[in-house]
C-alpha atoms as a PDB file:
ATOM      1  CA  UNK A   1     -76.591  36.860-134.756  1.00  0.00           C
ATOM      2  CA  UNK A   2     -77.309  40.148-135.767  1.00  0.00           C
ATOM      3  CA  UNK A   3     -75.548  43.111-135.481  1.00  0.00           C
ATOM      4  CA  UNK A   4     -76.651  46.090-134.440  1.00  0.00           C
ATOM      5  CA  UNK A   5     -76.025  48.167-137.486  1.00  0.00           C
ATOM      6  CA  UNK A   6     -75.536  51.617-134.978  1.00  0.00           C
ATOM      7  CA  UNK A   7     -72.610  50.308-133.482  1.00  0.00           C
ATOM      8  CA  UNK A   8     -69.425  51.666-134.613  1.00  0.00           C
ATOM      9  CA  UNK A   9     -67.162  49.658-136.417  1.00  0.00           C
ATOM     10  CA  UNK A  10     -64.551  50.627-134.769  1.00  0.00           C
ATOM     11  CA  UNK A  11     -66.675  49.372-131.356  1.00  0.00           C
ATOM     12  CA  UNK A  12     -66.544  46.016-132.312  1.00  0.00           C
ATOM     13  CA  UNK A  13     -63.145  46.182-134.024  1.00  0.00           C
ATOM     14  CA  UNK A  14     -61.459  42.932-131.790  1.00  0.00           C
ATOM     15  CA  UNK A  15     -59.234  44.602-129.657  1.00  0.00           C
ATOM     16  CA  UNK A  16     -55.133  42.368-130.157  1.00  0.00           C
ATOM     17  CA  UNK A  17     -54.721  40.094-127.522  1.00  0.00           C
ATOM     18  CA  UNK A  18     -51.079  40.853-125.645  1.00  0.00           C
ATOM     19  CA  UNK A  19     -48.697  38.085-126.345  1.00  0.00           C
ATOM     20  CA  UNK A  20     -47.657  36.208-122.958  1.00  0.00           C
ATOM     21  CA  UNK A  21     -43.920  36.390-122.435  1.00  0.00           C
ATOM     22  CA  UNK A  22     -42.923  33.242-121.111  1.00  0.00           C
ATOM     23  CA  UNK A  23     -39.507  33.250-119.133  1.00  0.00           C
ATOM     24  CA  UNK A  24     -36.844  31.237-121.054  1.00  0.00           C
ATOM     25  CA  UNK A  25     -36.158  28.419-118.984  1.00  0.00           C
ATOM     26  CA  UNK A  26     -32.673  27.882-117.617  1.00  0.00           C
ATOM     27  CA  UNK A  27     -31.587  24.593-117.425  1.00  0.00           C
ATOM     28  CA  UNK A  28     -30.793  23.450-114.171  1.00  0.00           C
ATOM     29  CA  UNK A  29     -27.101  22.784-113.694  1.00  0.00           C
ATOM     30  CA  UNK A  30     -26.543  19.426-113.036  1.00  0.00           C
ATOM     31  CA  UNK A  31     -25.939  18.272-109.740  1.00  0.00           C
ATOM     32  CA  UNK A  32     -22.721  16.701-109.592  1.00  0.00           C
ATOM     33  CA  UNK A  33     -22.384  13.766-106.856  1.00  0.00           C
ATOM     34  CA  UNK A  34     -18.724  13.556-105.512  1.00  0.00           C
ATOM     35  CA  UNK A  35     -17.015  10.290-106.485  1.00  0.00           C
ATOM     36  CA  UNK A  36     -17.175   7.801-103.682  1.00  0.00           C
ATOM     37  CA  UNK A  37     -14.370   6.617-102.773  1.00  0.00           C
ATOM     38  CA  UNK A  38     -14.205   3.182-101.559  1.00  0.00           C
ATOM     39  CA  UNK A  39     -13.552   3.480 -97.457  1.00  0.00           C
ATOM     40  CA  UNK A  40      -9.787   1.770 -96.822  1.00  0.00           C
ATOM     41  CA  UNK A  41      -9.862  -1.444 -94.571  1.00  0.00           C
ATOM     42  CA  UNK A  42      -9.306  -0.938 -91.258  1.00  0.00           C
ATOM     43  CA  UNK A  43      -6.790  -2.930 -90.536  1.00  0.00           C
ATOM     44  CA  UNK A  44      -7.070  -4.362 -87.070  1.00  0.00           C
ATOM     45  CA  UNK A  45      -3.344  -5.216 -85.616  1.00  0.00           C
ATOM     46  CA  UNK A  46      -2.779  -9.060 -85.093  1.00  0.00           C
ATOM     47  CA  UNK A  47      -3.637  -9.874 -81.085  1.00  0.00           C
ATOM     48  CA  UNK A  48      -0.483 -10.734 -79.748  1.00  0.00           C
ATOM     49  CA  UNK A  49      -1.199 -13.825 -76.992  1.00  0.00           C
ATOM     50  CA  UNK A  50      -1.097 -11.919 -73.576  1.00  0.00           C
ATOM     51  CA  UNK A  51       1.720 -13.566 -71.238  1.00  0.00           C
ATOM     52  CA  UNK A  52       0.243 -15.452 -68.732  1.00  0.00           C
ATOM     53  CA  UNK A  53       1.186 -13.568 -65.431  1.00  0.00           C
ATOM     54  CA  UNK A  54       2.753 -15.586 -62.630  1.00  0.00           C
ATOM     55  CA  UNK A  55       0.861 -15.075 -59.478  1.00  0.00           C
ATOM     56  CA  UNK A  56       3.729 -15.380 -56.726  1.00  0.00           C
ATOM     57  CA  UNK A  57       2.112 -18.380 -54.069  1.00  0.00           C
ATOM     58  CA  UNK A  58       0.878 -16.625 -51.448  1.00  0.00           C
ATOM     59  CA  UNK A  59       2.419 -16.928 -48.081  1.00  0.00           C
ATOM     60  CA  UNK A  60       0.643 -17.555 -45.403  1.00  0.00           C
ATOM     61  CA  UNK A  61       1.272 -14.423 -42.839  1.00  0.00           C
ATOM     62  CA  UNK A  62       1.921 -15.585 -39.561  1.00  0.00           C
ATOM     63  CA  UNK A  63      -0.734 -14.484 -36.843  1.00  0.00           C
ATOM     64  CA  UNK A  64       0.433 -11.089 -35.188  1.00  0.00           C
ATOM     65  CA  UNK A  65       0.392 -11.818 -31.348  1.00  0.00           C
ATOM     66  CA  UNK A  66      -1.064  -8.673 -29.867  1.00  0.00           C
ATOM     67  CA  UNK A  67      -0.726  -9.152 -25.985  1.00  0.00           C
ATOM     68  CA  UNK A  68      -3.429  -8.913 -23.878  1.00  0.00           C
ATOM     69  CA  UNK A  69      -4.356  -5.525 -22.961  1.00  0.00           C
ATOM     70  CA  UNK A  70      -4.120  -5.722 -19.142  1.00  0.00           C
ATOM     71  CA  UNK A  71      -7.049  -3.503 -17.349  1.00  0.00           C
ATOM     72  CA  UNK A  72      -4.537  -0.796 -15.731  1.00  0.00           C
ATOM     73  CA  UNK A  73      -6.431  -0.999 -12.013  1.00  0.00           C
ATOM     74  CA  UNK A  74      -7.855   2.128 -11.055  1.00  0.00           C
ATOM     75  CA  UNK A  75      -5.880   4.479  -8.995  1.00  0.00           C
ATOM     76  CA  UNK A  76      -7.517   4.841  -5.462  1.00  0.00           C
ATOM     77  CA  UNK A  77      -6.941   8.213  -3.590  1.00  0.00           C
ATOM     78  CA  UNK A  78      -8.082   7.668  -0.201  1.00  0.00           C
ATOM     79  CA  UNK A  79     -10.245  10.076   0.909  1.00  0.00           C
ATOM     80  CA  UNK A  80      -8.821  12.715   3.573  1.00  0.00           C
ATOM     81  CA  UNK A  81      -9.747  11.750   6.867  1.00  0.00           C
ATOM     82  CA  UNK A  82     -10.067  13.885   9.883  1.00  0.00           C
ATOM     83  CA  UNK A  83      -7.461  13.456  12.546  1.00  0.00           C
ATOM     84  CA  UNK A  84      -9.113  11.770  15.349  1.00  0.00           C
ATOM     85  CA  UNK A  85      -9.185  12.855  18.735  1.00  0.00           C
ATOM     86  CA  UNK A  86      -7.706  10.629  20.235  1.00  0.00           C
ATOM     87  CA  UNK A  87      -4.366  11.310  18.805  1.00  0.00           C
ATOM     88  CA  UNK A  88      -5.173  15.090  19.129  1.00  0.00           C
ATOM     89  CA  UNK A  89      -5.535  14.862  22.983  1.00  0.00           C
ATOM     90  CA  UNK A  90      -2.664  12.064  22.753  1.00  0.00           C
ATOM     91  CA  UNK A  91      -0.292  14.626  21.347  1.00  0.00           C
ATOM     92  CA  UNK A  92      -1.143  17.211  23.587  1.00  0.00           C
ATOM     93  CA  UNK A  93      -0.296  14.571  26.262  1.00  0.00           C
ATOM     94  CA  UNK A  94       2.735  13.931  24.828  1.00  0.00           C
ATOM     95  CA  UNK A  95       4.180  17.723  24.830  1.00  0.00           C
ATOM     96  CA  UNK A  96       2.781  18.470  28.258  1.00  0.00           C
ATOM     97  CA  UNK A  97       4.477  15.382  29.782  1.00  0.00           C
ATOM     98  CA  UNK A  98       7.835  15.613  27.748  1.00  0.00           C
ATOM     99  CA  UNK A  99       8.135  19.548  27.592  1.00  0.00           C
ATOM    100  CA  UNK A 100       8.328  19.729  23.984  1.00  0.00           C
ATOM    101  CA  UNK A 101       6.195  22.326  22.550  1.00  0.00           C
ATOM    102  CA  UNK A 102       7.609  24.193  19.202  1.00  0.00           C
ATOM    103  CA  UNK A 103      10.015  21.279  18.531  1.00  0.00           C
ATOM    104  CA  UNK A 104       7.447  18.650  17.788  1.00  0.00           C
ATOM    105  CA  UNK A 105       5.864  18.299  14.601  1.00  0.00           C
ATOM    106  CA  UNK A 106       3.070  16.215  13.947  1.00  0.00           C
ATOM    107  CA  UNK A 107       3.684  14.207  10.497  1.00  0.00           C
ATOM    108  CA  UNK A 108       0.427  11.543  10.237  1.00  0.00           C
ATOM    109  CA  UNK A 109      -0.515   8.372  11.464  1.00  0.00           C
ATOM    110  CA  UNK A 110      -1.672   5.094  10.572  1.00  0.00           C
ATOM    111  CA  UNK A 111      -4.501   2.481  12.251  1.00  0.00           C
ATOM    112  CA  UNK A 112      -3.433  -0.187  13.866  1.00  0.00           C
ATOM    113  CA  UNK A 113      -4.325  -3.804  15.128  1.00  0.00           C
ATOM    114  CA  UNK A 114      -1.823  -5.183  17.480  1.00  0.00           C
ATOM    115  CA  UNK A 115      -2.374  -8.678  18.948  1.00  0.00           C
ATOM    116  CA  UNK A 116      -0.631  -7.833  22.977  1.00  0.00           C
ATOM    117  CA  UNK A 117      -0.944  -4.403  24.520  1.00  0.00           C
ATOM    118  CA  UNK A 118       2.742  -3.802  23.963  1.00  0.00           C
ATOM    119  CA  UNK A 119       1.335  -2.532  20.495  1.00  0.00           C
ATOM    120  CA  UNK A 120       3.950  -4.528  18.915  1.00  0.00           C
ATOM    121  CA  UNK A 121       7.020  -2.046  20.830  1.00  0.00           C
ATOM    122  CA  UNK A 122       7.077  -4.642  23.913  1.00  0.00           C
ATOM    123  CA  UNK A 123      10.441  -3.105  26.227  1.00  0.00           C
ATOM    124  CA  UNK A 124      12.882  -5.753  27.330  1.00  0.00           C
ATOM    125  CA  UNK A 125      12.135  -7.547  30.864  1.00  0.00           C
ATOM    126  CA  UNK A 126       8.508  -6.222  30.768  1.00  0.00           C
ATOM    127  CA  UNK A 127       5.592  -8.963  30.622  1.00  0.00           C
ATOM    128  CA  UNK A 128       2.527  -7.879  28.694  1.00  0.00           C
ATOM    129  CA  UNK A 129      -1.248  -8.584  28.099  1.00  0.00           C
ATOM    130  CA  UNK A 130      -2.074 -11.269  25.428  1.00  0.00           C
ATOM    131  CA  UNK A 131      -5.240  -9.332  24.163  1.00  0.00           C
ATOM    132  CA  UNK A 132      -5.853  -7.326  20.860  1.00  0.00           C
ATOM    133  CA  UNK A 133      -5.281  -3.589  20.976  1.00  0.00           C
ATOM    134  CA  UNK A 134      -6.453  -1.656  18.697  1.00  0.00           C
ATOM    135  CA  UNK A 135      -5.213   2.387  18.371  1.00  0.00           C
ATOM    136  CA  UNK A 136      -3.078   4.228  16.331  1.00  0.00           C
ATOM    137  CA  UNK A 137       1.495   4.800  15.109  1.00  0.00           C
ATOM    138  CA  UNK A 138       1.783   8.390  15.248  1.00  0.00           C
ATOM    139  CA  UNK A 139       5.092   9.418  13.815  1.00  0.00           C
ATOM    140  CA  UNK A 140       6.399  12.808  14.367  1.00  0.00           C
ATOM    141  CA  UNK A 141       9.442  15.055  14.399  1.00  0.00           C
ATOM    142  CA  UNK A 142      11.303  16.112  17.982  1.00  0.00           C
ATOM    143  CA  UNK A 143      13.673  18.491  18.023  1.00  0.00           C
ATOM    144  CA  UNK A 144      14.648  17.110  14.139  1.00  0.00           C
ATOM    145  CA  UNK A 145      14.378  13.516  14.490  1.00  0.00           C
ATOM    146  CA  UNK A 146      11.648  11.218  13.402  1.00  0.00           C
ATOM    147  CA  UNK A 147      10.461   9.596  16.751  1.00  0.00           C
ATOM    148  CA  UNK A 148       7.074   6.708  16.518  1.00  0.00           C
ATOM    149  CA  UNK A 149       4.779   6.677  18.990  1.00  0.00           C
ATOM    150  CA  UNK A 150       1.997   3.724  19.754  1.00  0.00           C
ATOM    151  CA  UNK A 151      -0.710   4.854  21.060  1.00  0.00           C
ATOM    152  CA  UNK A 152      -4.023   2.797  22.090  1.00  0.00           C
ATOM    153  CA  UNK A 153      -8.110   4.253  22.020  1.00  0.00           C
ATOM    154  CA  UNK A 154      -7.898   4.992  25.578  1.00  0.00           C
ATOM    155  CA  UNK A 155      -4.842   7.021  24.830  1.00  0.00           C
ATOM    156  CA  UNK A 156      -2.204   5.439  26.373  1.00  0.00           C
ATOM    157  CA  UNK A 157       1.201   6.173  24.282  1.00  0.00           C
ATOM    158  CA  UNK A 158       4.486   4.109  24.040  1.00  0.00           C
ATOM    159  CA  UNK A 159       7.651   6.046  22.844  1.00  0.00           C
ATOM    160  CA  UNK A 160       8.329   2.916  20.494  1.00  0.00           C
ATOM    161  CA  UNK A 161      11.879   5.263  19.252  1.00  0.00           C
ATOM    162  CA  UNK A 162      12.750   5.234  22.789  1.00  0.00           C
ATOM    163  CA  UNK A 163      12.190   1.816  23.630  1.00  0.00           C
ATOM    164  CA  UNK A 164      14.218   0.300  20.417  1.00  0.00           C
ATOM    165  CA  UNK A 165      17.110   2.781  21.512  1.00  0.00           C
ATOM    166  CA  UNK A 166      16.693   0.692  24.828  1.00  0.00           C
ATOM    167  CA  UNK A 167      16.483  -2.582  23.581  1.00  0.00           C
ATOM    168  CA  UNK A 168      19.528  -1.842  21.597  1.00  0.00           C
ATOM    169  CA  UNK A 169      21.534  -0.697  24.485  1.00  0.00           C
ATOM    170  CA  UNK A 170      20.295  -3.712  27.032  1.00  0.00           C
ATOM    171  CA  UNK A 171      23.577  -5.207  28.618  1.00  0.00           C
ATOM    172  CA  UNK A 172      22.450  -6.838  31.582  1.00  0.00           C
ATOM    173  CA  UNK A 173      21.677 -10.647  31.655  1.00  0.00           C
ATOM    174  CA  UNK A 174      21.361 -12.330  35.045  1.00  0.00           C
ATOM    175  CA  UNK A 175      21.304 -15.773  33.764  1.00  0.00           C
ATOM    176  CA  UNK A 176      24.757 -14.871  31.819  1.00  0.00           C
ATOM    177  CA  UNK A 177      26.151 -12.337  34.273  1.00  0.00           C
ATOM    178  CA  UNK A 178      25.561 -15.571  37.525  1.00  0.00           C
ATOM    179  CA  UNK A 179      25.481 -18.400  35.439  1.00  0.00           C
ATOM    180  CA  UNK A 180      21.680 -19.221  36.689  1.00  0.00           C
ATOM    181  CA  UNK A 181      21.312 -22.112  34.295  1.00  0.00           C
ATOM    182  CA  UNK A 182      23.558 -24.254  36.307  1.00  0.00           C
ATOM    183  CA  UNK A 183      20.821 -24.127  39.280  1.00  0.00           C
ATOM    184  CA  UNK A 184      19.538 -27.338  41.045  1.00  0.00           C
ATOM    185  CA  UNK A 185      16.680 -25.589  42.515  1.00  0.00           C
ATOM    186  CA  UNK A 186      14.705 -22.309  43.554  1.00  0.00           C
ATOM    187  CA  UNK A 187      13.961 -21.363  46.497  1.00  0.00           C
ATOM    188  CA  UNK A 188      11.703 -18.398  48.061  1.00  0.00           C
ATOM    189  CA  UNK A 189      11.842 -16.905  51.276  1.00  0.00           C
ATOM    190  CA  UNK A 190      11.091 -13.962  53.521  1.00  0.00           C
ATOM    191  CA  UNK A 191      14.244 -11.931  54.242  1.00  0.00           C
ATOM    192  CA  UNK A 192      12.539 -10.773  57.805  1.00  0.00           C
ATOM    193  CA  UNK A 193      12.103 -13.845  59.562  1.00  0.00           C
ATOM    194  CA  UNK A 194      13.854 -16.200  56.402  1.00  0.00           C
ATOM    195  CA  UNK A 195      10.805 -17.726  56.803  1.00  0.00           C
ATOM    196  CA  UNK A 196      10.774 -20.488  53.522  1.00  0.00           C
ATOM    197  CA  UNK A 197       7.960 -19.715  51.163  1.00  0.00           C
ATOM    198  CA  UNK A 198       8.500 -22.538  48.570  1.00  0.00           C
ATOM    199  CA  UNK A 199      10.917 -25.138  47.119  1.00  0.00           C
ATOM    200  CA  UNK A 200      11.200 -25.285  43.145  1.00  0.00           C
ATOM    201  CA  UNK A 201      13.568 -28.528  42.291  1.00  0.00           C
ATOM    202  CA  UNK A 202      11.767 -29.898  39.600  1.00  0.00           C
ATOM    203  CA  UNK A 203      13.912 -29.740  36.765  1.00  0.00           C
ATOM    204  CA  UNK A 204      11.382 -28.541  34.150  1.00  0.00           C
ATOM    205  CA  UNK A 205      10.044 -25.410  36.679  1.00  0.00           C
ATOM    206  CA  UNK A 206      13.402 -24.634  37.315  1.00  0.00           C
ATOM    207  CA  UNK A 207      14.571 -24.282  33.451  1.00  0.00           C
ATOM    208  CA  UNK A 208      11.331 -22.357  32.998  1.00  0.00           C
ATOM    209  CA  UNK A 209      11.855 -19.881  35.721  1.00  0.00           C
ATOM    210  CA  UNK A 210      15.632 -19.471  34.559  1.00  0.00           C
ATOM    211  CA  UNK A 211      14.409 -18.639  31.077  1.00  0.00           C
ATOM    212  CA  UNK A 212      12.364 -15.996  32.036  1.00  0.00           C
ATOM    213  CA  UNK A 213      15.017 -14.503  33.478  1.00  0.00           C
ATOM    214  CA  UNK A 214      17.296 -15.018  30.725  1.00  0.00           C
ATOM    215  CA  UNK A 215      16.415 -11.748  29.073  1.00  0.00           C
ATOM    216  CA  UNK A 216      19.089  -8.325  28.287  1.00  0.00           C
ATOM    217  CA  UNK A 217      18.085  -5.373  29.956  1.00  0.00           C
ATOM    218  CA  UNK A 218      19.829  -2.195  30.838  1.00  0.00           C
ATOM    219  CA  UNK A 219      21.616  -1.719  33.655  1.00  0.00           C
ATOM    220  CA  UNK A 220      19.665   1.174  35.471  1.00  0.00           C
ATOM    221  CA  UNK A 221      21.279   2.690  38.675  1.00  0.00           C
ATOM    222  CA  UNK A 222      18.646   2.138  41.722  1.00  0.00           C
ATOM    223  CA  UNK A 223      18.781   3.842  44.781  1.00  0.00           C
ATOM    224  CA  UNK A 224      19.028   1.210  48.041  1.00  0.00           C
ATOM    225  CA  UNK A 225      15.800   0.011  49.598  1.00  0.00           C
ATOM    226  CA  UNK A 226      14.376  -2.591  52.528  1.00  0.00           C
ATOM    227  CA  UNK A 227      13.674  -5.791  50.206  1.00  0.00           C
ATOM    228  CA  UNK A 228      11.113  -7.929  51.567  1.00  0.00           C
ATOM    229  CA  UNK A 229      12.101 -11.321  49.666  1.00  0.00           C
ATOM    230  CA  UNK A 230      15.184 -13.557  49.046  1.00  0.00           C
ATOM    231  CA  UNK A 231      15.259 -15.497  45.835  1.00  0.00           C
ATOM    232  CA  UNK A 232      18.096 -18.241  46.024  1.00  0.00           C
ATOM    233  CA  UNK A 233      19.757 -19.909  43.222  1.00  0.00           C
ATOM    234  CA  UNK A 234      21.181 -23.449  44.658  1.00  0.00           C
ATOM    235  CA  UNK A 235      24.377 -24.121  42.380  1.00  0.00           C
ATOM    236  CA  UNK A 236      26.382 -27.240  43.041  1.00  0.00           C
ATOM    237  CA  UNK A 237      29.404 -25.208  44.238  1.00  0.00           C
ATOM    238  CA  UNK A 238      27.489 -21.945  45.554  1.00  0.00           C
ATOM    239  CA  UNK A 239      24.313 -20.438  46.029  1.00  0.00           C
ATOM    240  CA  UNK A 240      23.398 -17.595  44.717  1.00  0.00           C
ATOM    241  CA  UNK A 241      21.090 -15.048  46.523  1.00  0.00           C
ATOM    242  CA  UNK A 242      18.969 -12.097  44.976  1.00  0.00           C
ATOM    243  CA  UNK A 243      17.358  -9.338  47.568  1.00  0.00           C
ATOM    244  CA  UNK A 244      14.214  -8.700  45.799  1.00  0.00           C
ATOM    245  CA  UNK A 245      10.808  -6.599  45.790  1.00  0.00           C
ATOM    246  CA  UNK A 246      10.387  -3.513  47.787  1.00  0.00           C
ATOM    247  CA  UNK A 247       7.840  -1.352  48.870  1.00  0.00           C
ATOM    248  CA  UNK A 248       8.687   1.564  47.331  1.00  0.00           C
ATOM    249  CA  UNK A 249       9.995  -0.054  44.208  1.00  0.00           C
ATOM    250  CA  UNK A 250       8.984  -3.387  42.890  1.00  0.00           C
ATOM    251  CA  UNK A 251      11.545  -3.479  40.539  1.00  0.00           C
ATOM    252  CA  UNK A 252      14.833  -3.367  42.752  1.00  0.00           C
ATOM    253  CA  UNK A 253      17.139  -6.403  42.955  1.00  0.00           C
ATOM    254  CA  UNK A 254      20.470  -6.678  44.836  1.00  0.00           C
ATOM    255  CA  UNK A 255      23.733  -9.316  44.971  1.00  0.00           C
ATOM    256  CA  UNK A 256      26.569  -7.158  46.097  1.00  0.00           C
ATOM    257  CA  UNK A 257      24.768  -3.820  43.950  1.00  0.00           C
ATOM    258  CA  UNK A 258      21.723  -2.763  43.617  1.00  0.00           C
ATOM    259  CA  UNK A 259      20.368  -3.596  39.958  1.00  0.00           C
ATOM    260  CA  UNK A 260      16.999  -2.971  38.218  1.00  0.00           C
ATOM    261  CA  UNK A 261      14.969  -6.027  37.153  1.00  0.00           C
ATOM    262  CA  UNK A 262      12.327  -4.439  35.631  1.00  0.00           C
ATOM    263  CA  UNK A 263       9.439  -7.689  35.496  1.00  0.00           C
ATOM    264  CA  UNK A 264      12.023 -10.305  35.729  1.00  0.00           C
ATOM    265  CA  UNK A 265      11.951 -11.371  38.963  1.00  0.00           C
ATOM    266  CA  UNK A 266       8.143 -10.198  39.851  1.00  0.00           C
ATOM    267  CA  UNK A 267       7.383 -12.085  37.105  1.00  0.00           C
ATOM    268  CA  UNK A 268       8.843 -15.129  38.949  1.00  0.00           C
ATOM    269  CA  UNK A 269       7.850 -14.058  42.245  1.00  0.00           C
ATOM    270  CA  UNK A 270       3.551 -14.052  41.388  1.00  0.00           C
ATOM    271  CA  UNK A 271       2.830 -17.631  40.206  1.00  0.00           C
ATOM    272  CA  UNK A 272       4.720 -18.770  43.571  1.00  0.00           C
ATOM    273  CA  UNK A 273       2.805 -16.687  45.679  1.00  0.00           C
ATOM    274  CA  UNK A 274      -0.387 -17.033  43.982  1.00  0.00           C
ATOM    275  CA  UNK A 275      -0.187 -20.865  44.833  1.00  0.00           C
ATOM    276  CA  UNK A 276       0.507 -20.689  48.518  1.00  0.00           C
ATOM    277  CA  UNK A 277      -1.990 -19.631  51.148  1.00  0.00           C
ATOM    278  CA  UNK A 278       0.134 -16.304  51.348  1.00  0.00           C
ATOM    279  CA  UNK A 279      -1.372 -12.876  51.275  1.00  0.00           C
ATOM    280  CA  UNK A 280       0.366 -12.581  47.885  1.00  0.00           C
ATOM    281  CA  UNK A 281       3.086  -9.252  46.568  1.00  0.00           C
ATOM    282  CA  UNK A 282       2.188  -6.090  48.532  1.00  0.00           C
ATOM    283  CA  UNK A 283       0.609  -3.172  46.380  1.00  0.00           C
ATOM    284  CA  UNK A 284       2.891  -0.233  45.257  1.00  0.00           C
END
């Protein structure tokens, strides 16, 4: 190549190449790896045999009874009935006819179903229907004491206190008091003319007439009256003779004293009369 003799020499004097400085190299440390040290055995602790647990035998548990629960039956409040009226007009029958007014006190009643019409309070020597009744006990306070009255639908009433009280107090017996059940035989007459009505000796008529009369009554005083019949008694040793039946009281008897009979003695007197061509027991 040729140079281009114009150019300076100091133009193409080769400029010094810097020197490259290249870092010292440090030498990397070493790395150090930690010792390993072995891992101790793990030592695993001898297995003791487990006792075998005893299981207690197991009882049987006897069955627990439990009763039987009984149904407790349901409580029944009657309903509240109205009073009838029947006992309403009954009562006020009761303090008109007995003059009690502020002293009674009504206290209830109950229904009833009696099988005679002596609604079960039947009064010594008195002869009732055999036919069912059907009415009402009223109880009630007179004057401070309980007193029961019967009463049937047509409103008639029977002081049933009263008539116990009566019962109780009965001290007359004719059969007793004349010693009627040592009779032969029965005989009916009219006292007027002692006209003979009928003859009763059979033995079984006469026991059943003297045990209708053998009944306790009480001894009522009667005032005197015209009897129209004679009742005799024929005894071995004596005859006895009952005045019976009047007009104005068909309940009057007499041997030496008047006496009330109540039904005894009409209750003899009808069958007798009602089997003999005989106008029969005169009317009240």
């Amino acid at each position: 190549m040729l140079l281009d003799s114009n150019i300076p020499e100091s133009t193409i004097k080769q400029k010094e190449t810097p020197a490259i400085i290249i870092p010292e190299k440090k030498e990397t440390p070493a790395i150090i790896i930690p010792e390993k040290k072995e891992t101790p055995g793990i030592i695993i602790p001898e297995k003791k045999e487990t006792p075998g647990i005893i299981i207690p035998e197991k009882k049987e548990t006897p069955a627990i009874i439990i009763p039987e629960k009984k149904e407790t039956p349901a409580i029944i409040i009657p309903e509240k009935k109205e009073t009838p009226a029947i006992i309403a007009m009954t009562m006020a029958k009761i303090i008109s006819e007995n003059l009690v007014n502020s002293d009674f006190i009504f206290n209830g009643y109950e229904e009833k179903n009696w099988e005679t019409s002596s609604m079960s309070c039947p009064k010594n020597g008195l002869f009732y229907q055999n036919k069912e009744t059907s009415g009402y006990i009223l109880e009630s306070l007179i004057n401070g004491e309980k007193t029961f009255y019967h009463i049937n639908n047509e409103g008639e009433y029977i002081n049933c206190t009263e008539i116990n009280l009566y019962n109780n107090q009965s001290n007359l017996n004719f059969v007793e008091k004349f010693k009627l059940n040592q009779s032969k035989a029965i005989v009916l007459s009219i006292r007027e003319d002692n006209k003979t009505l009928a003859v009763i000796d059979e033995k079984e008529e006469v026991t059943k007439i003297i045990n209708s009369l053998n009944v306790n009554i009480l001894n009522e005083k009667v005032e005197d009256c015209e009897a129209l019949y004679d009742l005799t008694f024929l005894k071995t040793k004596e005859n006895i003779v009952f005045n019976v039946f009047c007009t104005s009281n068909r309940y009057y008897v007499y041997n030496n004293e008047p006496f009330y009979g109540a039904e005894l003695f009409i209750n003899v007197l009808e069958p007798i009369l009602s089997n003999i061509s005989f106008p029969g027991l005169p009317n009240e």
